[in-house]
PDB file of N, CA and C in Angstrom:
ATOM      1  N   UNK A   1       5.464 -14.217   9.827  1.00  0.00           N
ATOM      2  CA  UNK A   1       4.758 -13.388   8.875  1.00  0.00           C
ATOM      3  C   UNK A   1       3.279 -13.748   8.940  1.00  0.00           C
ATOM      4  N   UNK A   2       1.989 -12.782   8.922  1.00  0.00           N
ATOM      5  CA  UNK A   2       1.175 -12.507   9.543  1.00  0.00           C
ATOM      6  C   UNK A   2       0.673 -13.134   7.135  1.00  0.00           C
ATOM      7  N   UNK A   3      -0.861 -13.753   7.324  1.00  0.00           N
ATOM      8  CA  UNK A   3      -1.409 -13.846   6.053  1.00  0.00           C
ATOM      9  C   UNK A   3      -1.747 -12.452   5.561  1.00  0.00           C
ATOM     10  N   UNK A   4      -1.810 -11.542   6.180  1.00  0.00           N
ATOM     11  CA  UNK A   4      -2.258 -10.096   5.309  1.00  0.00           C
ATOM     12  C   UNK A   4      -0.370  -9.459   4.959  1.00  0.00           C
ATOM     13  N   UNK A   5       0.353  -9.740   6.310  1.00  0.00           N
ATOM     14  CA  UNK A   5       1.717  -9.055   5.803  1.00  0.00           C
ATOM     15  C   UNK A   5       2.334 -10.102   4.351  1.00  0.00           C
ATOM     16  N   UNK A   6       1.668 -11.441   4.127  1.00  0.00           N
ATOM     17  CA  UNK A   6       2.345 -11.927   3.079  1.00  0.00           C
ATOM     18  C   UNK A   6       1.179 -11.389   2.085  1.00  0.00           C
ATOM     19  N   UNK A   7       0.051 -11.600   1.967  1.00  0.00           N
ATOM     20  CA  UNK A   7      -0.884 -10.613   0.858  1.00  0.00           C
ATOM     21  C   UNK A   7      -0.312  -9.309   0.659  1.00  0.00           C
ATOM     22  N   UNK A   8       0.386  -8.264   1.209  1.00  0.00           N
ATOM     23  CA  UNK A   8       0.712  -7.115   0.842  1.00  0.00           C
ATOM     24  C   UNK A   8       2.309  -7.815   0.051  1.00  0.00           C
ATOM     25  N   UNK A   9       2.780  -8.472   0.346  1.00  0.00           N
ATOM     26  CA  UNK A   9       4.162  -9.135  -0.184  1.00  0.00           C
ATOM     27  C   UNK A   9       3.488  -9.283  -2.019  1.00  0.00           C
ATOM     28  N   UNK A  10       2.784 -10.289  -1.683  1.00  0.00           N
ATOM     29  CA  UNK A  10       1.880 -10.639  -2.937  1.00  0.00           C
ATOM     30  C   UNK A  10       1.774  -9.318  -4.064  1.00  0.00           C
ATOM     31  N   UNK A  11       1.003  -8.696  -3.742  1.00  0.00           N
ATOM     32  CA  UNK A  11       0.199  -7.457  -4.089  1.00  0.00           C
ATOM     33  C   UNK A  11       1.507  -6.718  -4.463  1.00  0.00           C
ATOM     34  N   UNK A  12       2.670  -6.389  -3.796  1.00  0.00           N
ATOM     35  CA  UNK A  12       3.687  -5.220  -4.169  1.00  0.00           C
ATOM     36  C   UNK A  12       4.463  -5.762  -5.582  1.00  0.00           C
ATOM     37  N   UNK A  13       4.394  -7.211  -5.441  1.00  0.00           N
ATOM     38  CA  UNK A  13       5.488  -7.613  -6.255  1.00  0.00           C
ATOM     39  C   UNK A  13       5.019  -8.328  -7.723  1.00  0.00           C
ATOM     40  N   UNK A  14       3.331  -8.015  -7.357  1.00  0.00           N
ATOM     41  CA  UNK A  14       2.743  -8.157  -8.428  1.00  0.00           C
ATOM     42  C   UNK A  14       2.901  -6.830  -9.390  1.00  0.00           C
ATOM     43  N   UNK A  15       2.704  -6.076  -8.501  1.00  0.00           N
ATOM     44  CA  UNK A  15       2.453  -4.527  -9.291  1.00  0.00           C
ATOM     45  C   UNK A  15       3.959  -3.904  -9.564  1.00  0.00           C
ATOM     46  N   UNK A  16       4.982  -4.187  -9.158  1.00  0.00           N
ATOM     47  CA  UNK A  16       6.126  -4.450  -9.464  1.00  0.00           C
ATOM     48  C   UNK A  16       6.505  -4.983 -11.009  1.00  0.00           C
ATOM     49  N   UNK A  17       6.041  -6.126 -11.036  1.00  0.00           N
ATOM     50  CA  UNK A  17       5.899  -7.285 -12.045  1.00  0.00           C
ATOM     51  C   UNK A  17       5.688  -6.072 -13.330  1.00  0.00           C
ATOM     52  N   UNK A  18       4.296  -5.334 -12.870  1.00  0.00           N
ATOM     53  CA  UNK A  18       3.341  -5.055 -14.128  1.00  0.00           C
ATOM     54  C   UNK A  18       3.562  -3.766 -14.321  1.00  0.00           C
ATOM     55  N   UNK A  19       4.989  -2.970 -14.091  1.00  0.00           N
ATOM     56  CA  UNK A  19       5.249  -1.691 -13.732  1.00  0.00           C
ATOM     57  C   UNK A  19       4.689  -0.930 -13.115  1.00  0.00           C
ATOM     58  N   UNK A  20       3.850  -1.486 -12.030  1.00  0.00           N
ATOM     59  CA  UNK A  20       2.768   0.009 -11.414  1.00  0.00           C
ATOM     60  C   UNK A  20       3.879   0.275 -10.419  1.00  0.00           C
ATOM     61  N   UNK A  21       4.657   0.260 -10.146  1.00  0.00           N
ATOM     62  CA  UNK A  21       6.008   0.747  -9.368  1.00  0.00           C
ATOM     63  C   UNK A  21       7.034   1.470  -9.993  1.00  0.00           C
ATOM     64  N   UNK A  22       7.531   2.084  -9.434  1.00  0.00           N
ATOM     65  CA  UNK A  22       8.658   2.992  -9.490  1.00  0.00           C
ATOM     66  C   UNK A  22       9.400   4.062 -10.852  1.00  0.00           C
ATOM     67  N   UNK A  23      10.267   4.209 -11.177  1.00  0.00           N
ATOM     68  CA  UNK A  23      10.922   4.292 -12.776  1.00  0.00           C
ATOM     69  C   UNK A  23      10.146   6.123 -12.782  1.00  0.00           C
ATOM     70  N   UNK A  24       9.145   6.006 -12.666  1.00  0.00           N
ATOM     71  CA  UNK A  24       8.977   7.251 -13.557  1.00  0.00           C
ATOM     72  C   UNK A  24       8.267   8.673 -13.012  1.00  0.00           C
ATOM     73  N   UNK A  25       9.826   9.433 -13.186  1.00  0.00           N
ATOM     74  CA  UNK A  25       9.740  10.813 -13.559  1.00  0.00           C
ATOM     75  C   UNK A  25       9.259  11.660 -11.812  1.00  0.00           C
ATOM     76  N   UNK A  26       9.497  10.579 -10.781  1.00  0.00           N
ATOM     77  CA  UNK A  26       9.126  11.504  -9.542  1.00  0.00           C
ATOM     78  C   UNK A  26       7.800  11.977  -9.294  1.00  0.00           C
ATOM     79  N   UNK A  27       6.526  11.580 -10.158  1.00  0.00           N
ATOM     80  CA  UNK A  27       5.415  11.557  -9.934  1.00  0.00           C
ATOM     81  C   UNK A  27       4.374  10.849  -8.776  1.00  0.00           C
ATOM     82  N   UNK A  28       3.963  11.123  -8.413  1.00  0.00           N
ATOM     83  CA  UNK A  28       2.873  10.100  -7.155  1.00  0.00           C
ATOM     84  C   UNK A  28       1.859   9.564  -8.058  1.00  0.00           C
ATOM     85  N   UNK A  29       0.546   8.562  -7.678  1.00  0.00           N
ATOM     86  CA  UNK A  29      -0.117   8.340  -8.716  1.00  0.00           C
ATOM     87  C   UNK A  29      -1.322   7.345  -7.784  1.00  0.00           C
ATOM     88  N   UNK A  30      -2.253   7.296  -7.787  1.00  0.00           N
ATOM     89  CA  UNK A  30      -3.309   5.861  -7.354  1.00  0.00           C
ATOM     90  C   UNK A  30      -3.359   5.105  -7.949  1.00  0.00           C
ATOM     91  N   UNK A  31      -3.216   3.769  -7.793  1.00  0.00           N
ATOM     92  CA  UNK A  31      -3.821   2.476  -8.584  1.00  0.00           C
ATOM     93  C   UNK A  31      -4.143   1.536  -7.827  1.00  0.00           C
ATOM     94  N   UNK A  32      -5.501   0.744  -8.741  1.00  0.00           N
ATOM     95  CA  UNK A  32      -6.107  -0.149  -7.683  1.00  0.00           C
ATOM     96  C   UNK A  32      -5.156  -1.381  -8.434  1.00  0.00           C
ATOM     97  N   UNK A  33      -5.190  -2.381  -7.301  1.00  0.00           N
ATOM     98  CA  UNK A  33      -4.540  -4.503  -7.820  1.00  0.00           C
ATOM     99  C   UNK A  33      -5.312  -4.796  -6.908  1.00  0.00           C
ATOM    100  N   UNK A  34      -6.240  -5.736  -7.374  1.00  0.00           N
ATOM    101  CA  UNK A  34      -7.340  -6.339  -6.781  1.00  0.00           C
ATOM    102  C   UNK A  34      -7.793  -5.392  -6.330  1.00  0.00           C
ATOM    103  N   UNK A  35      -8.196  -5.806  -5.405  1.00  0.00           N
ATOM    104  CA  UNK A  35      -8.897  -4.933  -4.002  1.00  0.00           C
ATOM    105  C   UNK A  35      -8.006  -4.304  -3.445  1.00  0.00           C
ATOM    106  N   UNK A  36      -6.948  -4.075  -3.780  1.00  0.00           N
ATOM    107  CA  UNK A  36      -6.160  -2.934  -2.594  1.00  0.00           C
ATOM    108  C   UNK A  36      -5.515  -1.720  -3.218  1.00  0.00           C
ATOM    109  N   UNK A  37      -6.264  -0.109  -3.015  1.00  0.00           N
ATOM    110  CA  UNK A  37      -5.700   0.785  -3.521  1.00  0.00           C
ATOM    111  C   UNK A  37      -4.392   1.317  -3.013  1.00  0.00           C
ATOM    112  N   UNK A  38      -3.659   1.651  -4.148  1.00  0.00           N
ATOM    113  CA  UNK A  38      -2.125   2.134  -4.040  1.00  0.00           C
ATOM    114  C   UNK A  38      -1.977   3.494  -3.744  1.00  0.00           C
ATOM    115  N   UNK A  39      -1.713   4.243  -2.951  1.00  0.00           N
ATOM    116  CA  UNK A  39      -1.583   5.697  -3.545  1.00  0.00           C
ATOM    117  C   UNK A  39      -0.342   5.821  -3.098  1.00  0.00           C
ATOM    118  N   UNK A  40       0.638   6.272  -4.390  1.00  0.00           N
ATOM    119  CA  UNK A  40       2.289   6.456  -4.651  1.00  0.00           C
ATOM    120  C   UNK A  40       2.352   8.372  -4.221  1.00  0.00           C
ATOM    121  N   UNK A  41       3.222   8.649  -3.409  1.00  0.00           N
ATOM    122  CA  UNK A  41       3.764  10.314  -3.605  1.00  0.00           C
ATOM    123  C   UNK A  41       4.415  10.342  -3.799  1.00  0.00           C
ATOM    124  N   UNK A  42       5.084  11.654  -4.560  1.00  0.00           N
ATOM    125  CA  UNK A  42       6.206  11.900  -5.491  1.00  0.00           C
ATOM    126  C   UNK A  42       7.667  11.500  -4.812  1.00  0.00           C
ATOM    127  N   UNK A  43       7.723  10.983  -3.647  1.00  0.00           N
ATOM    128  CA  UNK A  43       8.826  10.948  -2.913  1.00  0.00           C
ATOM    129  C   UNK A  43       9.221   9.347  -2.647  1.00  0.00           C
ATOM    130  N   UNK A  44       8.258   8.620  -3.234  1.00  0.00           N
ATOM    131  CA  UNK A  44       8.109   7.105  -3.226  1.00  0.00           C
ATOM    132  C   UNK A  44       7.560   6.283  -2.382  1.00  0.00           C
ATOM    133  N   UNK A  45       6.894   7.099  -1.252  1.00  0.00           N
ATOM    134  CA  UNK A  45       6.410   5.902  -0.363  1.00  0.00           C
ATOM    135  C   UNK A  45       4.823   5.422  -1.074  1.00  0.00           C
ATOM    136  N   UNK A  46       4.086   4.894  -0.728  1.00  0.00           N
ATOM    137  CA  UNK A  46       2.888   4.266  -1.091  1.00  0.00           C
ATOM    138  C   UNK A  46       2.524   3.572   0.732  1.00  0.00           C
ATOM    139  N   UNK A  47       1.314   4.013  -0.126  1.00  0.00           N
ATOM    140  CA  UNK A  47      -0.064   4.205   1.112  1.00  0.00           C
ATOM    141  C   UNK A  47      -0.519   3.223   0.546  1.00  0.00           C
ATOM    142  N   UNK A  48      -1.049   1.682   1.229  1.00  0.00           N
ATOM    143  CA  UNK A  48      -1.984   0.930   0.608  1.00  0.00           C
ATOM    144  C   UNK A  48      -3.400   0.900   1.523  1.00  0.00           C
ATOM    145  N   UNK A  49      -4.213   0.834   1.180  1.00  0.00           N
ATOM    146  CA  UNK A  49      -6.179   0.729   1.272  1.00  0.00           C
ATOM    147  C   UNK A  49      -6.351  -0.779   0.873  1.00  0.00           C
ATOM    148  N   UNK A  50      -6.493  -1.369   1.781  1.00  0.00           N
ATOM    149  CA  UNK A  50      -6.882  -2.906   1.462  1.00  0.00           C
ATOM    150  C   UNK A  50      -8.587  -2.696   1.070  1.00  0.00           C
ATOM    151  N   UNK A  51      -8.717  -4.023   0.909  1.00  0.00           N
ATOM    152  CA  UNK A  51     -10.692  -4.566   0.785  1.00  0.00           C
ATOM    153  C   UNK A  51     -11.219  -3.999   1.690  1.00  0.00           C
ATOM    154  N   UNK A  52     -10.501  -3.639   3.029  1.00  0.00           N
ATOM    155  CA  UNK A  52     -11.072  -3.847   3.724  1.00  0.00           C
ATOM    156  C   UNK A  52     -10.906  -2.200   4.764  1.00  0.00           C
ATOM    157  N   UNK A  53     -10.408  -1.702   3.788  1.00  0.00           N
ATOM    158  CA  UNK A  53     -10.038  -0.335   4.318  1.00  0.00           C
ATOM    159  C   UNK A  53      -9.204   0.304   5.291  1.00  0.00           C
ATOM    160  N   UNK A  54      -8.468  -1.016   5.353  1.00  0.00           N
ATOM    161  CA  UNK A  54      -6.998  -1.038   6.634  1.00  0.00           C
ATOM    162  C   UNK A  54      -5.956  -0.448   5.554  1.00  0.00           C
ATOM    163  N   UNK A  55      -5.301   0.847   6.724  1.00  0.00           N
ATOM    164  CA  UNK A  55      -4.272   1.580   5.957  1.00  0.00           C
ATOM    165  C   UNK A  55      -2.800   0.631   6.439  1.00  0.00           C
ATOM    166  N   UNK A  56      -2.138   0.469   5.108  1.00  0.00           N
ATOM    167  CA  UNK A  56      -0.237  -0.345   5.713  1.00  0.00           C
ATOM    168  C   UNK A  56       0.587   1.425   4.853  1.00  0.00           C
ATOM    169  N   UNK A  57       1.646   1.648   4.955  1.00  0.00           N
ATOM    170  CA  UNK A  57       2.463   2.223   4.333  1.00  0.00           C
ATOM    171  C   UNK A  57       3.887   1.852   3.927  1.00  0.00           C
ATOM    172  N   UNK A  58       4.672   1.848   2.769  1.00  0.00           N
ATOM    173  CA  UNK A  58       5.613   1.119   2.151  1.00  0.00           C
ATOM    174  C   UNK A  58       6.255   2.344   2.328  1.00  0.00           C
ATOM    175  N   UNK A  59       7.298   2.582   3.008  1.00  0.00           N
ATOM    176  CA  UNK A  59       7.982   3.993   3.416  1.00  0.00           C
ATOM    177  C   UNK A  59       9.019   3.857   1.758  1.00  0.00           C
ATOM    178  N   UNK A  60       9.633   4.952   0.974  1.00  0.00           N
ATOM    179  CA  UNK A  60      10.460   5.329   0.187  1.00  0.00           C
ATOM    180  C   UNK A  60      11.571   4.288   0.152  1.00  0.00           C
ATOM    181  N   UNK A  61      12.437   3.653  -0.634  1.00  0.00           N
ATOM    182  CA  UNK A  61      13.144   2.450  -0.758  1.00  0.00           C
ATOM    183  C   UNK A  61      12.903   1.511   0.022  1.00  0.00           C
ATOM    184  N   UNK A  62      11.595   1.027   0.447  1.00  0.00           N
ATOM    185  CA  UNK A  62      11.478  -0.085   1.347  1.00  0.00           C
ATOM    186  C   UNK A  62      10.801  -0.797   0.403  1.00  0.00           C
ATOM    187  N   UNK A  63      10.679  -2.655   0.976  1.00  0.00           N
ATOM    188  CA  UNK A  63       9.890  -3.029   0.366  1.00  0.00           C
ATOM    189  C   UNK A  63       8.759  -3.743   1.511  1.00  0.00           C
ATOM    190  N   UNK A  64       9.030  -3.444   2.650  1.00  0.00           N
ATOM    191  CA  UNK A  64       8.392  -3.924   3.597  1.00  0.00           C
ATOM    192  C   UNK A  64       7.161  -2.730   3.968  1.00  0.00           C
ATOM    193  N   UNK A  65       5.650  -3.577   3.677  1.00  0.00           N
ATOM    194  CA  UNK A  65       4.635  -2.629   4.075  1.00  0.00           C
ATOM    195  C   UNK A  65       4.920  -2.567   5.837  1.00  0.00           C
ATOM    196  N   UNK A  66       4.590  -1.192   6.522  1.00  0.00           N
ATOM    197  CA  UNK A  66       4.204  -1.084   7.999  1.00  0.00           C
ATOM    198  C   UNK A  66       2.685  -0.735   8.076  1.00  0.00           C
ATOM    199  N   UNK A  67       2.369  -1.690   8.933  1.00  0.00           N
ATOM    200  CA  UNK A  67       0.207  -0.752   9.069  1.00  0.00           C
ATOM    201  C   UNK A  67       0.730   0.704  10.016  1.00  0.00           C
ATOM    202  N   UNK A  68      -0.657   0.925   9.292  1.00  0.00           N
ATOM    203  CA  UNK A  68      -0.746   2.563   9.825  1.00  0.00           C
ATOM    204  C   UNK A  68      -1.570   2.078  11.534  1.00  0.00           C
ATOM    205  N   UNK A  69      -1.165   2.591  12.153  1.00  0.00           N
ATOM    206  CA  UNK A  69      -1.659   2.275  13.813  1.00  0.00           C
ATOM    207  C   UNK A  69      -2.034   3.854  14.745  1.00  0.00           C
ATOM    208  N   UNK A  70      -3.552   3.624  15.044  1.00  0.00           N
ATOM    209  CA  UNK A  70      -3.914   5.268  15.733  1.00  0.00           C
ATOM    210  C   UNK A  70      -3.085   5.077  17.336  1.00  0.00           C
ATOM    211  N   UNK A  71      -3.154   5.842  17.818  1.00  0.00           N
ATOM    212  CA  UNK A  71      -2.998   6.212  19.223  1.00  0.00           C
ATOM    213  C   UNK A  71      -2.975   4.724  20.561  1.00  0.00           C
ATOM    214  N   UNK A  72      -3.664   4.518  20.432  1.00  0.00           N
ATOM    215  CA  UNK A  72      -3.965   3.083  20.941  1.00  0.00           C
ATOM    216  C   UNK A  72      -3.342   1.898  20.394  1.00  0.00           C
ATOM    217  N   UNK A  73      -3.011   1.819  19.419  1.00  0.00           N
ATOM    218  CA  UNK A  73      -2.352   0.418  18.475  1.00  0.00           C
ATOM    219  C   UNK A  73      -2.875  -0.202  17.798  1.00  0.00           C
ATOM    220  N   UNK A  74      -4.150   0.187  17.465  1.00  0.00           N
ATOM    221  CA  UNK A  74      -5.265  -0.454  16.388  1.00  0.00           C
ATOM    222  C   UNK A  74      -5.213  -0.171  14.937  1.00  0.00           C
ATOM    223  N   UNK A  75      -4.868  -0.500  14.382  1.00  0.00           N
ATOM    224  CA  UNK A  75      -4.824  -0.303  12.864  1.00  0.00           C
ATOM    225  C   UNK A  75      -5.965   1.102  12.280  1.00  0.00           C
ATOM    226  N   UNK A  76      -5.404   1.273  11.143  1.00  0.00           N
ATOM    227  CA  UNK A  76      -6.542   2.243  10.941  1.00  0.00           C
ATOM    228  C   UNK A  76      -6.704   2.338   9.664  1.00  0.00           C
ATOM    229  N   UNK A  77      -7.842   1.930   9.821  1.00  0.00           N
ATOM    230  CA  UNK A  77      -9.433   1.652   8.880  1.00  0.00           C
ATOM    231  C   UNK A  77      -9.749   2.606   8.353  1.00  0.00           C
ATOM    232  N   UNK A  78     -10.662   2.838   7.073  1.00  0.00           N
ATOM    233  CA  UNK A  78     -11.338   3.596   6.181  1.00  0.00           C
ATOM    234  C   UNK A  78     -12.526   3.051   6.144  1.00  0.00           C
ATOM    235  N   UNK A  79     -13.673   3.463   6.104  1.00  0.00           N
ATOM    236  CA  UNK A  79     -14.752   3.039   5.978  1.00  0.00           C
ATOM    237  C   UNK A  79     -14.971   3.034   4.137  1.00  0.00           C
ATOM    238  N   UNK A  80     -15.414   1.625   3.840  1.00  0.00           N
ATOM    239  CA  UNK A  80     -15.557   1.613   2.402  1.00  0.00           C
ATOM    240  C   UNK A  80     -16.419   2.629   1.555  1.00  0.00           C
ATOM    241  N   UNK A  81     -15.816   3.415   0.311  1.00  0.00           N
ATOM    242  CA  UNK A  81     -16.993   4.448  -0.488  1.00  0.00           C
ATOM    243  C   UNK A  81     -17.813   3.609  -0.520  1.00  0.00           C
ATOM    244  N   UNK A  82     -19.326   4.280  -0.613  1.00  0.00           N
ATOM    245  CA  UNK A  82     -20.378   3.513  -1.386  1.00  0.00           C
ATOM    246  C   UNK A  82     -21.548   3.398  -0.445  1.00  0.00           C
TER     247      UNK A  82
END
């Protein structure tokens, strides 16, 4: 296990903890924990946005994040708002 795949471990099971997960009503939703934005769709997977603008995705009953990877195998980045 890679220190960012255990930080997303961290991060899920925090927001877990604090209900920003699951339970309600089939809705999608954004939320930031720390530095890493969540965005939930109505179907359950979640898209996470680290600090650092690296996309992982938590596919629908999983609890294991996968990074999002372009064409080549490089992760893929967001350039930070601002």
């Amino acid at each position: 296990m890679t220190a960012r795949t255990g930080l997303i471990i961290v991060v899920l099971l925090a927001a877990g903890c604090s209900g920003g997960f699951g339970g309600g009503g089939g809705e999608g939703g954004i939320r930031q924990v720390g530095g890493t934005t969540l965005v939930e769709d109505a179907e359950g997977a979640t898209l996470m946005i680290d600090e650092n603008g690296c996309q992982s995705v938590v596919p629908a009953g999983s609890s294991i994040a996968e990074p999002v990877l372009d064409g080549d195998g490089a992760p893929v980045c967001v350039a930070p708002a601002g």
